[in-house]
C-alpha atoms as a PDB file:
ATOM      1  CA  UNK A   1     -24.411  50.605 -75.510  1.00  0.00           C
ATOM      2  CA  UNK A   2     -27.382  48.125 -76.336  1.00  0.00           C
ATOM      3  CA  UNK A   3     -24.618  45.691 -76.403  1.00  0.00           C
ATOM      4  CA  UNK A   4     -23.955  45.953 -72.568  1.00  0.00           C
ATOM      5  CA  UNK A   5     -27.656  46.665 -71.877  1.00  0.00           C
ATOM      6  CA  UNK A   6     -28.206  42.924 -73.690  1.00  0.00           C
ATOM      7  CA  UNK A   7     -25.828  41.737 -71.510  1.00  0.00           C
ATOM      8  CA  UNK A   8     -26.804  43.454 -68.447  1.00  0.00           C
ATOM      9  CA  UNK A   9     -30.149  41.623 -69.248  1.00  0.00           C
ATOM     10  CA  UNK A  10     -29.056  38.180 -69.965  1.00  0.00           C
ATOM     11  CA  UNK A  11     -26.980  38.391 -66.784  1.00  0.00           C
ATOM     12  CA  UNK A  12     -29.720  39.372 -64.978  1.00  0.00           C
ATOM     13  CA  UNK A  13     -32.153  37.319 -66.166  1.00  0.00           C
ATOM     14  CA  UNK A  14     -29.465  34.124 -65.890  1.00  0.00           C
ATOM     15  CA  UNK A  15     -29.215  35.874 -61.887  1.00  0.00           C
ATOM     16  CA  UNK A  16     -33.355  35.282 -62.096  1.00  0.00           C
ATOM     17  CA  UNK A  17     -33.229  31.674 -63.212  1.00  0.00           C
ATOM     18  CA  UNK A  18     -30.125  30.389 -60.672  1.00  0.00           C
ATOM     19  CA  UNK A  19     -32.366  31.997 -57.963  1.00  0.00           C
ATOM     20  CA  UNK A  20     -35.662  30.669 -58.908  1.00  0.00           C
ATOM     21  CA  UNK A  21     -33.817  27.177 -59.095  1.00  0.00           C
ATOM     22  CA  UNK A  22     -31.838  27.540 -56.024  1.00  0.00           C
ATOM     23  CA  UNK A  23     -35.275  28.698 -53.933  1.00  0.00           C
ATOM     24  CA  UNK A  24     -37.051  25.224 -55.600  1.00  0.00           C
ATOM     25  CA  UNK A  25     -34.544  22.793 -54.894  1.00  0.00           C
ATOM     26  CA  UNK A  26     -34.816  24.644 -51.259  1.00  0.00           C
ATOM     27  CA  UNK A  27     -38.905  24.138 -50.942  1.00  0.00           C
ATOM     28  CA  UNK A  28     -38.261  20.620 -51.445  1.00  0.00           C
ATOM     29  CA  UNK A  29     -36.050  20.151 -48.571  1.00  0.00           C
ATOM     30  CA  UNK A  30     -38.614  21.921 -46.331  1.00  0.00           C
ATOM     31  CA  UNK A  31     -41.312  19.669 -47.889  1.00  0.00           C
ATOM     32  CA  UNK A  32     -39.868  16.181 -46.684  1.00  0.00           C
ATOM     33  CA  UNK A  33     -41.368  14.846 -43.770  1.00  0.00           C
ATOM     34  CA  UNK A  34     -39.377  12.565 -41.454  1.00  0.00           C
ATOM     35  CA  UNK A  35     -41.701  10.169 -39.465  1.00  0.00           C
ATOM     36  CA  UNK A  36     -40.416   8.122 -36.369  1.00  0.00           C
ATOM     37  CA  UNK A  37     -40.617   4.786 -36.976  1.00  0.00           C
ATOM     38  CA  UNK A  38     -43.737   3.735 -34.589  1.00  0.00           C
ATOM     39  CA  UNK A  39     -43.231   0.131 -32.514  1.00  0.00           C
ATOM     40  CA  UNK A  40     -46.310  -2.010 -32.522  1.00  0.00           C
ATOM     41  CA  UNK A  41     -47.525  -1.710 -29.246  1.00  0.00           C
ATOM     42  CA  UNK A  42     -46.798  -4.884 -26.937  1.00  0.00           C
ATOM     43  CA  UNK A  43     -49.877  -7.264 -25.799  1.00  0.00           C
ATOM     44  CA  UNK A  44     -50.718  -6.317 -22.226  1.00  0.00           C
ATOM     45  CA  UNK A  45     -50.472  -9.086 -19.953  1.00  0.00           C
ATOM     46  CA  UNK A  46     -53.509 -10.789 -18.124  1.00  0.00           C
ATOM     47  CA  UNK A  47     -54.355  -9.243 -14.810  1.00  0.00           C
ATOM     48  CA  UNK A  48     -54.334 -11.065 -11.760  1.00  0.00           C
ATOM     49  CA  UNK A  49     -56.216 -10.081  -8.252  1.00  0.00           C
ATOM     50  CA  UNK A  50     -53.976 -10.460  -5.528  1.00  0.00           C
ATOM     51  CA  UNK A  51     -54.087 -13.815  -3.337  1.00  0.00           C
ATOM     52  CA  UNK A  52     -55.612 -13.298   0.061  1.00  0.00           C
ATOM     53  CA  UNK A  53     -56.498 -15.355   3.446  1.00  0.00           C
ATOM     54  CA  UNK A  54     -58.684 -14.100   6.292  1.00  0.00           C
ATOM     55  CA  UNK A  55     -59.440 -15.709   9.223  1.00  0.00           C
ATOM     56  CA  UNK A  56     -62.247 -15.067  12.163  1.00  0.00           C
ATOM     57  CA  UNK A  57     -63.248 -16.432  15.179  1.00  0.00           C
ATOM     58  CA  UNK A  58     -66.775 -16.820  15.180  1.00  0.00           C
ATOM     59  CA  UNK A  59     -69.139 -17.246  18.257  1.00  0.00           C
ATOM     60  CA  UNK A  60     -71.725 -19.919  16.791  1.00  0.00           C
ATOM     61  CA  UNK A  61     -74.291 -21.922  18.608  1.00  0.00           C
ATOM     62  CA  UNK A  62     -72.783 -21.769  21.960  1.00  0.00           C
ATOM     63  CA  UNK A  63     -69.061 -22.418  20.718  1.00  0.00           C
ATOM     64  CA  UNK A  64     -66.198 -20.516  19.144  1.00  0.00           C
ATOM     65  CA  UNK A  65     -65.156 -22.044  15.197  1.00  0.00           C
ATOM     66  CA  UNK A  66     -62.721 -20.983  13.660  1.00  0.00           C
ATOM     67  CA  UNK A  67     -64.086 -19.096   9.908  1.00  0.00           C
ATOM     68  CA  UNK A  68     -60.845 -19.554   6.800  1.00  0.00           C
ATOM     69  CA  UNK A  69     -61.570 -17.722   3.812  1.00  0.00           C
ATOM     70  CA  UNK A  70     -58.181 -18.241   0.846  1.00  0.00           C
ATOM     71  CA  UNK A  71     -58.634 -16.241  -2.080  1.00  0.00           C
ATOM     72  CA  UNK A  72     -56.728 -17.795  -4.879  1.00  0.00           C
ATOM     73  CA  UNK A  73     -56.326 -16.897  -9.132  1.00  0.00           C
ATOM     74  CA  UNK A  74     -57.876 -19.924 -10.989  1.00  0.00           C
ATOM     75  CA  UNK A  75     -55.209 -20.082 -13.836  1.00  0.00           C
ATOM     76  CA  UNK A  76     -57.354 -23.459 -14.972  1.00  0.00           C
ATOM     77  CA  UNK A  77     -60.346 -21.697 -15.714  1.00  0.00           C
ATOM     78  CA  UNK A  78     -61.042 -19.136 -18.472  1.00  0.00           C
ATOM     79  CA  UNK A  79     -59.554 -15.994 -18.764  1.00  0.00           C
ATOM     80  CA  UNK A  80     -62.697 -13.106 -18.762  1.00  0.00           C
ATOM     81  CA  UNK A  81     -62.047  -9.954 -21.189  1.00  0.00           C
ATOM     82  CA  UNK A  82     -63.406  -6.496 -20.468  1.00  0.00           C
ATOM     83  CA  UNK A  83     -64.982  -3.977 -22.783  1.00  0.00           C
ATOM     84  CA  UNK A  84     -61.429  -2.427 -23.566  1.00  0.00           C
ATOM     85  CA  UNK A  85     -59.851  -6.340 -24.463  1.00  0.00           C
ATOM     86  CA  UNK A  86     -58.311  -6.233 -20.929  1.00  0.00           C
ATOM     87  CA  UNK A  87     -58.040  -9.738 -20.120  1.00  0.00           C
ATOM     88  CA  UNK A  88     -58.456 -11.325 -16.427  1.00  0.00           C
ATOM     89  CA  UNK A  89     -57.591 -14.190 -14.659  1.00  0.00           C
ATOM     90  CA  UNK A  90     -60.867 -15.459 -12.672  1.00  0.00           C
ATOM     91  CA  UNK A  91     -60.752 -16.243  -9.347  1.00  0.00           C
ATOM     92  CA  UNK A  92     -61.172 -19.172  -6.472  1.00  0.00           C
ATOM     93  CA  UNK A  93     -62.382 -19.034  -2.936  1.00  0.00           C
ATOM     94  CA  UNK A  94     -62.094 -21.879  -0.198  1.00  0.00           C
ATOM     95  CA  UNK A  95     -64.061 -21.512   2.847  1.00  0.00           C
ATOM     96  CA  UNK A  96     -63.295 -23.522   5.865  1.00  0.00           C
ATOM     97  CA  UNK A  97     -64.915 -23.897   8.991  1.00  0.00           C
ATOM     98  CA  UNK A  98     -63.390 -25.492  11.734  1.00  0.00           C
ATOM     99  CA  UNK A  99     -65.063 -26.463  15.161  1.00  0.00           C
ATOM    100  CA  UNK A 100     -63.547 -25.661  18.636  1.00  0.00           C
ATOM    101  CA  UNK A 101     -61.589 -28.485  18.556  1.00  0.00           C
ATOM    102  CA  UNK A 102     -59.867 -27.938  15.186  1.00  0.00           C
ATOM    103  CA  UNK A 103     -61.968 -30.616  13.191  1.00  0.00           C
ATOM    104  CA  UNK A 104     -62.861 -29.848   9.773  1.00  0.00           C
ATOM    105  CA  UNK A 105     -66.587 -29.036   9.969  1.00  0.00           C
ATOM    106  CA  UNK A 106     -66.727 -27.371   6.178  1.00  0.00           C
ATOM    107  CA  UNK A 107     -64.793 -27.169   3.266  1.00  0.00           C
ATOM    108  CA  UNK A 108     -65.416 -26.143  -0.067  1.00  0.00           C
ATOM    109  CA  UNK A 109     -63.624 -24.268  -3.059  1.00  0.00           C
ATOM    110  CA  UNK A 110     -66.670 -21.594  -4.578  1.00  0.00           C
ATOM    111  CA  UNK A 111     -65.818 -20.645  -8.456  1.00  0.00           C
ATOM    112  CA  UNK A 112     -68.245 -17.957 -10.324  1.00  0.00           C
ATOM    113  CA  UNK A 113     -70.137 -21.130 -11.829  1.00  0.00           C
ATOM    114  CA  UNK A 114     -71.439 -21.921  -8.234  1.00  0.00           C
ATOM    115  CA  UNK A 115     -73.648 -18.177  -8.623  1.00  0.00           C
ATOM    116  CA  UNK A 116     -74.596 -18.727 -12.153  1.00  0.00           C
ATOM    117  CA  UNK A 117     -78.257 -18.867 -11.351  1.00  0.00           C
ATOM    118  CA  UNK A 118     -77.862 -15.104  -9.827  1.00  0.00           C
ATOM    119  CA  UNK A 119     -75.862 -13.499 -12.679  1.00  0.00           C
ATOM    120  CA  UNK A 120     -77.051 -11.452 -15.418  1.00  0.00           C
ATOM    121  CA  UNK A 121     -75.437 -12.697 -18.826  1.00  0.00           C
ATOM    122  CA  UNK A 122     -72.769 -10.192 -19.132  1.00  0.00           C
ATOM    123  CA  UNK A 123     -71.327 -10.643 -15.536  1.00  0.00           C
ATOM    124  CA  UNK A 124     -71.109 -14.621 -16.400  1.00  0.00           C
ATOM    125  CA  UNK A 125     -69.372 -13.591 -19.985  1.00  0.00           C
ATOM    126  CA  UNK A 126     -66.671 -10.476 -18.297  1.00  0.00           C
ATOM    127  CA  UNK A 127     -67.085 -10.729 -14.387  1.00  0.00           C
ATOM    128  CA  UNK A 128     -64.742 -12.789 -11.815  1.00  0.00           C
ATOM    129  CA  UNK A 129     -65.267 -13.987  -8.448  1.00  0.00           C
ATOM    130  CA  UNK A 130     -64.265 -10.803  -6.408  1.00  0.00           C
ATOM    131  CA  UNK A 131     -64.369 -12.504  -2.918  1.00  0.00           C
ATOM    132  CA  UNK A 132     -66.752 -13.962  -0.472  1.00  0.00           C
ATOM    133  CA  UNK A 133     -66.383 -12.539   3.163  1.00  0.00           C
ATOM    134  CA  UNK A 134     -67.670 -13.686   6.558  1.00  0.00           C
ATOM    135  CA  UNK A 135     -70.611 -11.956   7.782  1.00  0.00           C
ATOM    136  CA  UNK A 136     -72.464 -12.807  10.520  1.00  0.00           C
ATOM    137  CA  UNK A 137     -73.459 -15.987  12.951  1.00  0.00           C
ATOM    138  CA  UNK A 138     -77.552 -16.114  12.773  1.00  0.00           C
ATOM    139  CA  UNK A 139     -79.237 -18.647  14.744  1.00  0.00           C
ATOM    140  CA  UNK A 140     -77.812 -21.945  13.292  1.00  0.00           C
ATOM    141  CA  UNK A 141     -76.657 -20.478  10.335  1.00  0.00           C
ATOM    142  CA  UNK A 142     -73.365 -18.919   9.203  1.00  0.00           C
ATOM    143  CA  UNK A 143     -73.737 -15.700   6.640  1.00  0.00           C
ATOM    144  CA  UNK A 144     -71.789 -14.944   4.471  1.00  0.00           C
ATOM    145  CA  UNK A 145     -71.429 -11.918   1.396  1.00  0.00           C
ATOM    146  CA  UNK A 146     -69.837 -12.556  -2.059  1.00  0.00           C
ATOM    147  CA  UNK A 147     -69.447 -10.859  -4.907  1.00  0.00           C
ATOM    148  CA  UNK A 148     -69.243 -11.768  -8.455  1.00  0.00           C
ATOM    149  CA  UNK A 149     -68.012  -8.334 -11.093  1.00  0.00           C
ATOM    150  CA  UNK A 150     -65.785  -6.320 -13.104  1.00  0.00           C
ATOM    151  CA  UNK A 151     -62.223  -7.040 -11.922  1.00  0.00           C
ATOM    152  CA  UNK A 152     -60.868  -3.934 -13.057  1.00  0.00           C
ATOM    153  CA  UNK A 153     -59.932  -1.767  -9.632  1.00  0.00           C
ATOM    154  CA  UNK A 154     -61.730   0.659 -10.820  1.00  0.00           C
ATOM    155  CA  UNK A 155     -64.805  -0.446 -11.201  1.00  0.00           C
ATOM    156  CA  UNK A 156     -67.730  -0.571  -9.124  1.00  0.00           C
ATOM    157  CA  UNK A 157     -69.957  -3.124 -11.139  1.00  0.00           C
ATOM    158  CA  UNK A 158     -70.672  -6.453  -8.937  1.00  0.00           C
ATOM    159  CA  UNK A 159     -73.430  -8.392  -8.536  1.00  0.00           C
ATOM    160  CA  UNK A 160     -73.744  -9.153  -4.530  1.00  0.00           C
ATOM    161  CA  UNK A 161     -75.005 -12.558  -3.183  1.00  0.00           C
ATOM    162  CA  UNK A 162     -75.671 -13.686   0.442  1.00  0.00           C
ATOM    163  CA  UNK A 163     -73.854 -17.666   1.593  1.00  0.00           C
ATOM    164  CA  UNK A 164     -75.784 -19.466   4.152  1.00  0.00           C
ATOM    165  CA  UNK A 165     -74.171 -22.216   5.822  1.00  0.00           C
ATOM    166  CA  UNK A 166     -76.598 -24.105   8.354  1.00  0.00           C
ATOM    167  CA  UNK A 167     -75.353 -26.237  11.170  1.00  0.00           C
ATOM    168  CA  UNK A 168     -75.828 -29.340   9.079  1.00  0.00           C
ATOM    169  CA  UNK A 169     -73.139 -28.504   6.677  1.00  0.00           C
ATOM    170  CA  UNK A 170     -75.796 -26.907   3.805  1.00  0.00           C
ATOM    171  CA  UNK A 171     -75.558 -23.978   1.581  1.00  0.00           C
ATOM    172  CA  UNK A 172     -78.077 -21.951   0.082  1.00  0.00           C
ATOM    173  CA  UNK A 173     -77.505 -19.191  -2.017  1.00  0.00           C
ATOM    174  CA  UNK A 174     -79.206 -15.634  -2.436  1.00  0.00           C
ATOM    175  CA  UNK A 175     -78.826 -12.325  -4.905  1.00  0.00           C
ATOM    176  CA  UNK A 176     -78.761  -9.418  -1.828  1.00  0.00           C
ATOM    177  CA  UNK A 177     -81.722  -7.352  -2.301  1.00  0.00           C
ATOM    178  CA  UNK A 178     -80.628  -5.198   0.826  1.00  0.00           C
ATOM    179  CA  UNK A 179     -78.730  -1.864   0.092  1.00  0.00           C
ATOM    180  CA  UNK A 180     -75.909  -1.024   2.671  1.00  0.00           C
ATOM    181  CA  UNK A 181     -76.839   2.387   5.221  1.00  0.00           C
ATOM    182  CA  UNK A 182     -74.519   3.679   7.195  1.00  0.00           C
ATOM    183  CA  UNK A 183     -77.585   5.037   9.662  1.00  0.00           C
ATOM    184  CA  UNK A 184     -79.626   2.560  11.266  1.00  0.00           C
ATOM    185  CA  UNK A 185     -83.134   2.349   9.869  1.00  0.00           C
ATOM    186  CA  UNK A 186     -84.982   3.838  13.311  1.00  0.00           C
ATOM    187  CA  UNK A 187     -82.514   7.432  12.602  1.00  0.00           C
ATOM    188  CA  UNK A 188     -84.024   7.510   8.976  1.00  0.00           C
ATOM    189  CA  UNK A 189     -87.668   7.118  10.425  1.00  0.00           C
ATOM    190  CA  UNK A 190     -86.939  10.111  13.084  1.00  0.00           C
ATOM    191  CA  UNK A 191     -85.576  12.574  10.365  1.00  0.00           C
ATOM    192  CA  UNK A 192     -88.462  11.590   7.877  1.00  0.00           C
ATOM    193  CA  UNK A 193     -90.805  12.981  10.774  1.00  0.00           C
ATOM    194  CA  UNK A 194     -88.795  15.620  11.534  1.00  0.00           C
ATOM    195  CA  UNK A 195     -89.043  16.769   8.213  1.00  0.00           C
ATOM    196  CA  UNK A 196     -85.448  16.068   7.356  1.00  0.00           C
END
């Protein structure tokens, strides 16, 4: 009888050891980690700001010109990276004027080096010339707004600058101090009386 109990053991305990093997060689399975192979990602290509023309007819000293303003990407001049290595293509603008009888009376191409004297240093490093619109006729001069910033879409950081041309062909160029209100300033008066 403790012939067959010996055995009973050693079978037993042989049942232990298979199963104690058996459940390590299965924690190792669960233990291996398969990891996607992860693709480098791919450089991002420069941004460019879309190409635009406008074109107004502007009463101006007693005669209607004609006001072209061509938006263009300067792929000659530097590229401009933002704070996230986003690189941009900088931009040029031509503005035309043309007198009532289609003669040339202005032309010039604007880059951001012609408002370097208005920028701070890191909207000269990252910024791009965003655009230069027609304004207003005033007296004998022609105004003009530009704007030199961030060309991300997203962004809302410029640096705005006032163009004057004068009737003899002459530019001068401002940083605009004046905020934009969509109320006239006499409204703003009234309500500050009011109490408002």
């Amino acid at each position: 009888m403790r012939q067959i109990l010996n055995k009973i053991s050693k079978g037993i305990a042989l049942a232990i050891v298979v199963l104690a093997m058996a459940s390590c060689s299965g924690e190792k399975k669960t233990n291996v980690i398969i990891v996607p192979k992860t693709e480098a990602p791919k450089p991002q290509m420069p941004v460019k700001m879309s190409e635009f023309t406008h074109q107004d007819d502007v009463q101006w000293i007693g005669k209607t010109y004609k006001v072209v303003v061509h938006r263009f990407v300067a792929d000659s001049l530097p590229m401009v990276k933002d704070e996230q290595g986003t690189k941009y293509f900088d931009n040029l603008i031509r503005v035309k004027v043309f007198r009532p009888d289609g003669t040339e009376f202005f032309n010039r191409l604007f880059s951001k080096k012609a408002f370097n004297d208005y920028l701070d240093a890191t909207t000269r490093e990252s910024g791009v010339l965003l655009g230069i619109v027609f304004d207003r006729a005033e007296g004998d001069d022609l105004i003009f707004g530009a704007s030199v910033g961030s060309a991300d879409k997203l962004s809302d950081e410029y640096i705005p600058m006032v163009i004057r041309l004068n009737r003899m062909g002459n530019v001068s160029i401002a940083r605009d101090t004046q905020l934009d209100s969509a109320e006239p300033q006499t409204e703003n008066t009234a309500d500050e009386e009011n109490g408002v």
